[in-house]
PDB file of N, CA and C in Angstrom:
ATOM      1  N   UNK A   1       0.856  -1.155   0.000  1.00  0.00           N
ATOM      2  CA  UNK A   1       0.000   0.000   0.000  1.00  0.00           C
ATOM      3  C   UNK A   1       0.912   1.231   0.000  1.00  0.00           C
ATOM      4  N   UNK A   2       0.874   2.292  -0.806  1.00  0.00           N
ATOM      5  CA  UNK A   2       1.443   3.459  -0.848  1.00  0.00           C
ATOM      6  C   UNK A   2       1.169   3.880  -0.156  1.00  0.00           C
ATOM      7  N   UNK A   3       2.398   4.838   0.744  1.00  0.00           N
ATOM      8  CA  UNK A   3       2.492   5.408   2.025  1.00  0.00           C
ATOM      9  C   UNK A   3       2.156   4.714   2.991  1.00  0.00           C
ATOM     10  N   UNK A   4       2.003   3.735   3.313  1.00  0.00           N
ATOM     11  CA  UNK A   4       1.768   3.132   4.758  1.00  0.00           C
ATOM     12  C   UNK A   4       3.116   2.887   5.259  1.00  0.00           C
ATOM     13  N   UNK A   5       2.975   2.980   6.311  1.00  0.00           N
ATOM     14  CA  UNK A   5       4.432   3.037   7.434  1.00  0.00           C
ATOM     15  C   UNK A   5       3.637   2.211   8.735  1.00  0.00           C
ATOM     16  N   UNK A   6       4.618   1.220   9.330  1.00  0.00           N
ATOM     17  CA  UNK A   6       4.670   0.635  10.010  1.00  0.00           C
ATOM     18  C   UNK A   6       5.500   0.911  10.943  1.00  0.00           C
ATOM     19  N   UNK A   7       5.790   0.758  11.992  1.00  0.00           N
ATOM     20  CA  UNK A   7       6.778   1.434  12.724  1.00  0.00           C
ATOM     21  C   UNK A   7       6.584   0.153  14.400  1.00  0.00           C
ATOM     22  N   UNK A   8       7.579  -0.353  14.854  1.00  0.00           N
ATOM     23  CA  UNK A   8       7.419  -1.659  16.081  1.00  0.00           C
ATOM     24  C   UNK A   8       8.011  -0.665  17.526  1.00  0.00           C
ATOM     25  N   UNK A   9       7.214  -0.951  18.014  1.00  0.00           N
ATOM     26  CA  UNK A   9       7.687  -0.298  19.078  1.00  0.00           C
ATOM     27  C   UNK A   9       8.694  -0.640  19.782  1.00  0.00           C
ATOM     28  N   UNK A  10      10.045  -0.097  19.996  1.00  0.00           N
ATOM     29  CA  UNK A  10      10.716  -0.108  20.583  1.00  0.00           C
ATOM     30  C   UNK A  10      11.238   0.058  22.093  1.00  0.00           C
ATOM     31  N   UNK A  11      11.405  -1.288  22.935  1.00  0.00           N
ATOM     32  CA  UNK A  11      11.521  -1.318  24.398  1.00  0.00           C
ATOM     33  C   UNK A  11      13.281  -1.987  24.748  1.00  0.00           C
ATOM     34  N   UNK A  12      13.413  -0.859  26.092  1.00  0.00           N
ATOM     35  CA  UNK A  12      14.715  -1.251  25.613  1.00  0.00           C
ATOM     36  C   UNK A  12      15.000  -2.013  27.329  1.00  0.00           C
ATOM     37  N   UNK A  13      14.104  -3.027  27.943  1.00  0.00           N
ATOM     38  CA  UNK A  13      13.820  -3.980  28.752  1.00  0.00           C
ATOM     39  C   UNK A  13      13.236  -4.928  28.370  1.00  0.00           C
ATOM     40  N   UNK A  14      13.034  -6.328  28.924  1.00  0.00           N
ATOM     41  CA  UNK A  14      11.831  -7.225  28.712  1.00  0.00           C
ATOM     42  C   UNK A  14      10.268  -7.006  29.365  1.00  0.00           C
ATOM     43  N   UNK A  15       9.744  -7.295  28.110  1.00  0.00           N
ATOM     44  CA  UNK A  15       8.127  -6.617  28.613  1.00  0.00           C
ATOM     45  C   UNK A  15       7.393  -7.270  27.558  1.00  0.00           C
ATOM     46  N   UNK A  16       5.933  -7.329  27.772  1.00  0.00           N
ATOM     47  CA  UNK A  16       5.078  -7.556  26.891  1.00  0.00           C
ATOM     48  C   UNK A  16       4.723  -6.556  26.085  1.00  0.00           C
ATOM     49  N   UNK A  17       5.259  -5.628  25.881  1.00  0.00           N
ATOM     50  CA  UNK A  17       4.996  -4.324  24.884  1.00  0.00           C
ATOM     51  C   UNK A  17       5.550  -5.171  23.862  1.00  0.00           C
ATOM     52  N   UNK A  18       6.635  -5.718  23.331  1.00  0.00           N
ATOM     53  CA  UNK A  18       7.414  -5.836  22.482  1.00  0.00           C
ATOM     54  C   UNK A  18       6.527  -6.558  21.096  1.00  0.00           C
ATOM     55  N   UNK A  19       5.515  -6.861  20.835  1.00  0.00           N
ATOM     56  CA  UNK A  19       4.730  -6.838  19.942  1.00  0.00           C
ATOM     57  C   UNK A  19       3.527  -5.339  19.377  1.00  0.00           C
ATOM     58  N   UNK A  20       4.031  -4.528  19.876  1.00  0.00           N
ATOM     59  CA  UNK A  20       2.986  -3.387  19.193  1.00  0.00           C
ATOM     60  C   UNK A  20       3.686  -2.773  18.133  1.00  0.00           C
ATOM     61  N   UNK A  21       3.167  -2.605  17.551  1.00  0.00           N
ATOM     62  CA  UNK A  21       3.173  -1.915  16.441  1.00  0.00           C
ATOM     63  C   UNK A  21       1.916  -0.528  16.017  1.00  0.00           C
ATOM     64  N   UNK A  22       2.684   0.279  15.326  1.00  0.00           N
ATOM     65  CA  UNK A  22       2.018   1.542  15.108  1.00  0.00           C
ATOM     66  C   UNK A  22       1.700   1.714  13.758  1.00  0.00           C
ATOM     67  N   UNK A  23       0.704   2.311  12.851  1.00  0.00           N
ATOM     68  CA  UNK A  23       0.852   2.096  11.477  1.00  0.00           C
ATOM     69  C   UNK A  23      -0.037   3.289  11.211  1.00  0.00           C
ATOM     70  N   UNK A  24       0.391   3.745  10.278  1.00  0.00           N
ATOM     71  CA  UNK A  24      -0.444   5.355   9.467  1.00  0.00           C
ATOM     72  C   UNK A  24       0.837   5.630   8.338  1.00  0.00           C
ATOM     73  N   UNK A  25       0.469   6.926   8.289  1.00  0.00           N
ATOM     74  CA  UNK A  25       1.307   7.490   6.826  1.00  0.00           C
ATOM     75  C   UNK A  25       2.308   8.873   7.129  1.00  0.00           C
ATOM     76  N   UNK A  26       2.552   8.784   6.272  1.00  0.00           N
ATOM     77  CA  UNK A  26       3.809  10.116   6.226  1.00  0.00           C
ATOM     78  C   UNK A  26       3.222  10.950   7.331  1.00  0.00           C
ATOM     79  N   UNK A  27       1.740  11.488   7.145  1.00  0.00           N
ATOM     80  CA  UNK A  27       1.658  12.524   7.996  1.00  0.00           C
ATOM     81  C   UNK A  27       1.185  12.324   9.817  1.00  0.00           C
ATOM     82  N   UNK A  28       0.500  10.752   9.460  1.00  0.00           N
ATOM     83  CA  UNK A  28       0.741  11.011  10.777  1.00  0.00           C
ATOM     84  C   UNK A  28       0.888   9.603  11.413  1.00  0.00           C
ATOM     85  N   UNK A  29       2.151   8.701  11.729  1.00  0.00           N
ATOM     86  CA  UNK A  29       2.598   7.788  12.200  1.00  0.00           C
ATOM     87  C   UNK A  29       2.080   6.966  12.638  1.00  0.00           C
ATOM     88  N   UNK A  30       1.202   7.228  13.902  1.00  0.00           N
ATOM     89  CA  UNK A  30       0.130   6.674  14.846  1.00  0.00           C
ATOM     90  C   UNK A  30      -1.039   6.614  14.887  1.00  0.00           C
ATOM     91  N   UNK A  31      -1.535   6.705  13.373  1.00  0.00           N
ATOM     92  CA  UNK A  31      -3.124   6.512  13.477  1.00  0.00           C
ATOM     93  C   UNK A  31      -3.644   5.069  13.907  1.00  0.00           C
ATOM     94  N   UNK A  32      -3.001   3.796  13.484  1.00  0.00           N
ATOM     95  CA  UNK A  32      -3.673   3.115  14.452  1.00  0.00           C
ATOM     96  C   UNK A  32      -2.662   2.244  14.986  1.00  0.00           C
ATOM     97  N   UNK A  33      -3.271   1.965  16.426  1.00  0.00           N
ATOM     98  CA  UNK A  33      -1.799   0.804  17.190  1.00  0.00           C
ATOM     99  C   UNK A  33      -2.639  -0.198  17.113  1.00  0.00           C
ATOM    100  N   UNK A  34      -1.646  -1.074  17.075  1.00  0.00           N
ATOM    101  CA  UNK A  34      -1.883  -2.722  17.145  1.00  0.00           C
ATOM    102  C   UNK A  34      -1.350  -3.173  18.026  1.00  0.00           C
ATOM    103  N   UNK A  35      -1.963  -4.295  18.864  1.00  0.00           N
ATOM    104  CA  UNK A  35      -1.178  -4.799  20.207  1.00  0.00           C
ATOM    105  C   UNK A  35      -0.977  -6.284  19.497  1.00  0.00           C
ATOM    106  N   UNK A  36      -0.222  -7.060  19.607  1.00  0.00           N
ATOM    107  CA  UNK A  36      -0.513  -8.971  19.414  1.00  0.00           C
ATOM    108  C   UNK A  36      -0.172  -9.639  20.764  1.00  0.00           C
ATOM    109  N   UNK A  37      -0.545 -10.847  20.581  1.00  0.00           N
ATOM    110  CA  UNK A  37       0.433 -11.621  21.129  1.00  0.00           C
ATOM    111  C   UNK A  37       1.876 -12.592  21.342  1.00  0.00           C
ATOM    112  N   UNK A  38       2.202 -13.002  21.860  1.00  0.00           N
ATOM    113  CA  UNK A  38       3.645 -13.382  22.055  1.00  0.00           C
ATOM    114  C   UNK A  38       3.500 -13.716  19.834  1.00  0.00           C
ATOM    115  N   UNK A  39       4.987 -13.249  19.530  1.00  0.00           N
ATOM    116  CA  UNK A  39       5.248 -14.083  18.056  1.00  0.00           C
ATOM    117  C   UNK A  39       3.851 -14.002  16.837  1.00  0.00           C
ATOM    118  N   UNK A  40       3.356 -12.769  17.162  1.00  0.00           N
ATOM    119  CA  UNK A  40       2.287 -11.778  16.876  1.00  0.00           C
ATOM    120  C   UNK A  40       0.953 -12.920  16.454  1.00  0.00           C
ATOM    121  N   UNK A  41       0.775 -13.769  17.386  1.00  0.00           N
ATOM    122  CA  UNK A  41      -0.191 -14.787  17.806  1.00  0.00           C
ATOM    123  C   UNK A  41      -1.403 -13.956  18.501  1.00  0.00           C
ATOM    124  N   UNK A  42      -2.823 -14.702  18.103  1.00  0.00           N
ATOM    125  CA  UNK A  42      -3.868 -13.633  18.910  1.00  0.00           C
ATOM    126  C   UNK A  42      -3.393 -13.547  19.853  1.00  0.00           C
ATOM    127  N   UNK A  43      -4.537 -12.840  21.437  1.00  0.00           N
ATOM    128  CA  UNK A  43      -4.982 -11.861  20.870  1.00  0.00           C
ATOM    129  C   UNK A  43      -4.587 -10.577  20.425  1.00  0.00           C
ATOM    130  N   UNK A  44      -5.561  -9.890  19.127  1.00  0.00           N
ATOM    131  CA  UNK A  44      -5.139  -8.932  18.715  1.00  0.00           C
ATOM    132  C   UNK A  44      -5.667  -7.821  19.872  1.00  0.00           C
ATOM    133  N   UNK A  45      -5.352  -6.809  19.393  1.00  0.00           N
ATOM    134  CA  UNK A  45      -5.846  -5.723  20.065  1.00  0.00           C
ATOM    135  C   UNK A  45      -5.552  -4.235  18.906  1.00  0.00           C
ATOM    136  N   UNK A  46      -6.101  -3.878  18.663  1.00  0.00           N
ATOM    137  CA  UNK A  46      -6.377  -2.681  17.683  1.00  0.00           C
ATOM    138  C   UNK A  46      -7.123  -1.744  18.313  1.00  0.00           C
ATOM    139  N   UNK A  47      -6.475  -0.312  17.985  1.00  0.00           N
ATOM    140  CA  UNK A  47      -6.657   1.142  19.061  1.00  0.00           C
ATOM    141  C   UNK A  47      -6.602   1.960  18.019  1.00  0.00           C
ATOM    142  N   UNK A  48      -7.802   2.944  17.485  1.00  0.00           N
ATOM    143  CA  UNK A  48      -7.633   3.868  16.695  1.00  0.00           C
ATOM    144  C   UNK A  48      -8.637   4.815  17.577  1.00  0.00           C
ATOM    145  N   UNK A  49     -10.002   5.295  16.250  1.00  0.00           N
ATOM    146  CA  UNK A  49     -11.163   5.914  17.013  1.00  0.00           C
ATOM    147  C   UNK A  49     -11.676   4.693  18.236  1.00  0.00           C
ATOM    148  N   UNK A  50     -11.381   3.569  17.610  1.00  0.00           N
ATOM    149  CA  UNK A  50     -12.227   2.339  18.718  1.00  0.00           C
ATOM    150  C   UNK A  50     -11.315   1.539  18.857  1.00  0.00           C
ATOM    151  N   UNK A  51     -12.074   0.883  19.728  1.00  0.00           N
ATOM    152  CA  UNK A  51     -10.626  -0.351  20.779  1.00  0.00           C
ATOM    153  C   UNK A  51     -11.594  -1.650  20.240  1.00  0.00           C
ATOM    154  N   UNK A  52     -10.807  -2.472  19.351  1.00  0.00           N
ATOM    155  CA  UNK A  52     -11.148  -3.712  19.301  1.00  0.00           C
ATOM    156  C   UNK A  52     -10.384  -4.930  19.937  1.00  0.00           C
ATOM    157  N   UNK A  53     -10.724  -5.933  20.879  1.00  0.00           N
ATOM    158  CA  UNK A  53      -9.720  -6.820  21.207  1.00  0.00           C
ATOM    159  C   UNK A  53     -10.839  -8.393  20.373  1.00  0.00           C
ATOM    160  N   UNK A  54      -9.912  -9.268  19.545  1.00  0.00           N
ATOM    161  CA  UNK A  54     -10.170 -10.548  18.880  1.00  0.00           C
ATOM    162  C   UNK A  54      -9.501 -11.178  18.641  1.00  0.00           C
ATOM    163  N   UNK A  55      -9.836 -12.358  18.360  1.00  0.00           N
ATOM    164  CA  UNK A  55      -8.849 -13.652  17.895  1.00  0.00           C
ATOM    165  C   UNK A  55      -8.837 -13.784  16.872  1.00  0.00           C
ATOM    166  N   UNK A  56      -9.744 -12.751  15.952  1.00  0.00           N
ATOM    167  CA  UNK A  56     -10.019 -13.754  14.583  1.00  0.00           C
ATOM    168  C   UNK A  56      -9.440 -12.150  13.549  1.00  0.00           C
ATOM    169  N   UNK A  57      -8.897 -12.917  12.811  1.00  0.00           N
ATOM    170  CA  UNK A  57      -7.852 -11.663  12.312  1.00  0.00           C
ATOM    171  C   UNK A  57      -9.304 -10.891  10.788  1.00  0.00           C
ATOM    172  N   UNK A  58      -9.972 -11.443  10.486  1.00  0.00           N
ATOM    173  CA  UNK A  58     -11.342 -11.129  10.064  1.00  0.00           C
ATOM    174  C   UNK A  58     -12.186  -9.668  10.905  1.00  0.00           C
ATOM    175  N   UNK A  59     -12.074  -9.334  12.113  1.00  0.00           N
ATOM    176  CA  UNK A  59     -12.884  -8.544  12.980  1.00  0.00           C
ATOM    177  C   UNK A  59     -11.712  -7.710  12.879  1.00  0.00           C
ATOM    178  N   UNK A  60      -9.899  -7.594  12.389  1.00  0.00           N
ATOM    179  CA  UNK A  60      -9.402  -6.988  13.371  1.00  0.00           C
ATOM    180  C   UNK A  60      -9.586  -5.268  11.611  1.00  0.00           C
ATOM    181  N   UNK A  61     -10.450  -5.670  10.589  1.00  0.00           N
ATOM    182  CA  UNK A  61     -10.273  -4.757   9.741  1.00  0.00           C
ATOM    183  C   UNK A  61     -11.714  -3.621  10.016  1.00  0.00           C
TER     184      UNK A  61
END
């Protein structure tokens, strides 16, 4: 997809952050976060205008 940027969040300890990820465009980085699980295994978790948490990668669009 043109202009999409992905961007992994960077932790510089051990933590369960270490699967999020951030994704939007040139202008603005963080339009939506994504949480996963361990080895980006459900559950998801997706944070924009709304908070979705699912297993089924179908709900997470």
């Amino acid at each position: 997809m043109p202009g999409l940027v992905i961007e992994r969040l960077t932790v510089t300890h051990a933590s369960d952050d270490d699967s999020v990820y951030f994704l939007g465009d040139e202008s603005a980085l963080d339009r939506v976060q994504l949480g996963t699980g361990p080895g980006g295994q459900p559950p998801f978790l997706v944070e924009a205008d709304d908070r979705v948490v699912t297993s089924e990668v179908a709900e997470t669009s």
